[in-house]
C-alpha atoms as a PDB file:
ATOM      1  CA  UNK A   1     -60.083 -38.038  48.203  1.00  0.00           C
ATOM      2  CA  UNK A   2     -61.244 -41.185  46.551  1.00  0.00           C
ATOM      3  CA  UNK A   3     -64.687 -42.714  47.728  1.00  0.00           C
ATOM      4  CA  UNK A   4     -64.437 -45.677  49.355  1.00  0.00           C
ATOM      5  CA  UNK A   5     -66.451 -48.773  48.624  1.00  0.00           C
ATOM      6  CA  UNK A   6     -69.797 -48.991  50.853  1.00  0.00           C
ATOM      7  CA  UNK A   7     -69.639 -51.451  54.396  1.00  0.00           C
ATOM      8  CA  UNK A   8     -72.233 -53.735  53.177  1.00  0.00           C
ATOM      9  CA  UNK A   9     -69.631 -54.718  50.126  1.00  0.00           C
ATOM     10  CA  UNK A  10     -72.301 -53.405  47.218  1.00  0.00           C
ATOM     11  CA  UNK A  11     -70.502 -51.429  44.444  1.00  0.00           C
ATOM     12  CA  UNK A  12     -70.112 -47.601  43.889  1.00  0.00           C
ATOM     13  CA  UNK A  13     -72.669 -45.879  41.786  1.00  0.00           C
ATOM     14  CA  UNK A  14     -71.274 -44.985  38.458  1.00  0.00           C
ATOM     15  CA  UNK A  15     -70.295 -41.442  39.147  1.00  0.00           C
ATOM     16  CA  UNK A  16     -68.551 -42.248  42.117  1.00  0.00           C
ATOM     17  CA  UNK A  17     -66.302 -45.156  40.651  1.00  0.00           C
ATOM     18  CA  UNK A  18     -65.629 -42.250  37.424  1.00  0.00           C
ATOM     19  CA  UNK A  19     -64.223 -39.885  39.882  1.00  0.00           C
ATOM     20  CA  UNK A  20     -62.034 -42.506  41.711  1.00  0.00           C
ATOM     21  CA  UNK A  21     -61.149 -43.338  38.154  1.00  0.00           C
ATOM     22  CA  UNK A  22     -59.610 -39.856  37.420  1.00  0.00           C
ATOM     23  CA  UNK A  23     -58.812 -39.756  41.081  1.00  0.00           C
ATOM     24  CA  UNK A  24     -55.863 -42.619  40.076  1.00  0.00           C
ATOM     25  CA  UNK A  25     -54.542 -41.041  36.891  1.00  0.00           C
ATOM     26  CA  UNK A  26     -53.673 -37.970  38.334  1.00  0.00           C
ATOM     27  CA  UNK A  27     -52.214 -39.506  41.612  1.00  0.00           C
ATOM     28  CA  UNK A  28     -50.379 -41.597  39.667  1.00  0.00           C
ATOM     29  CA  UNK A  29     -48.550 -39.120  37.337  1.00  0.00           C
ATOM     30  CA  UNK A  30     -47.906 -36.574  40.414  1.00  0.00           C
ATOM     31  CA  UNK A  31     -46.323 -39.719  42.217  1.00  0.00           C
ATOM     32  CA  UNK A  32     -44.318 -40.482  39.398  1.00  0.00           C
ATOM     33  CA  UNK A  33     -43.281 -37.170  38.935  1.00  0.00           C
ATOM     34  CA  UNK A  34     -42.094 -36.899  42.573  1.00  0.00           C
ATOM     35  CA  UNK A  35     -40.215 -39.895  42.221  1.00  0.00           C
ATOM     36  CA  UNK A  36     -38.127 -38.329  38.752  1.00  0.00           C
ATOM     37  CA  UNK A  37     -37.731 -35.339  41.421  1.00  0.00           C
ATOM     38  CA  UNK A  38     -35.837 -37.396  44.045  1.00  0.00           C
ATOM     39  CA  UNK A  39     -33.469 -39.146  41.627  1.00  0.00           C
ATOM     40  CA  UNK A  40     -32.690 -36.403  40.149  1.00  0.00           C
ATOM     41  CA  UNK A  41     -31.934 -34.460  43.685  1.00  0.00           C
ATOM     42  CA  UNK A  42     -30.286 -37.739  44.278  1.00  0.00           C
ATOM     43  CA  UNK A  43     -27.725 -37.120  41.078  1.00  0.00           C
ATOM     44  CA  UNK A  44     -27.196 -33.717  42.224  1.00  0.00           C
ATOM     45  CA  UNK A  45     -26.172 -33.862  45.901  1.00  0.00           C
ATOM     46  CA  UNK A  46     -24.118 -36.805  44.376  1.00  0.00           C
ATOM     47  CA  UNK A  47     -22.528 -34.961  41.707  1.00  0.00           C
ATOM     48  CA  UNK A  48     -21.749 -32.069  44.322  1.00  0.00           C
ATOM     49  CA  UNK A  49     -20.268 -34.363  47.123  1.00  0.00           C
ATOM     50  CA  UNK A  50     -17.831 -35.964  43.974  1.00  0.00           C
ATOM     51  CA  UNK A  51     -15.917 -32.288  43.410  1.00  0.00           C
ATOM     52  CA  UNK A  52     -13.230 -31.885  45.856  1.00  0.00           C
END
């Protein structure tokens, strides 16, 4: 889970803002790869429900 900034507004120390940093890049490819997952289910169940 990413840290989140600090009440008073101040900024994250520099370790914490690096692991929120590699925090994103991996959510971000997982997400996108979930998405590529449900088109492609999409196509399938698609494909299957076009063959009489």
């Amino acid at each position: 889970m990413p840290y989140r900034k600090p009440l008073d507004s101040s900024d994250l120390s520099d370790w914490k803002g690096d692991l929120n940093v590699g925090h994103r890049k991996i959510r971000a490819r997982i997400e996108h790869a979930l998405a590529r997952m449900k088109c492609w289910k999409i196509l399938r169940d698609f494909h299957r429900a076009a063959r009489p």
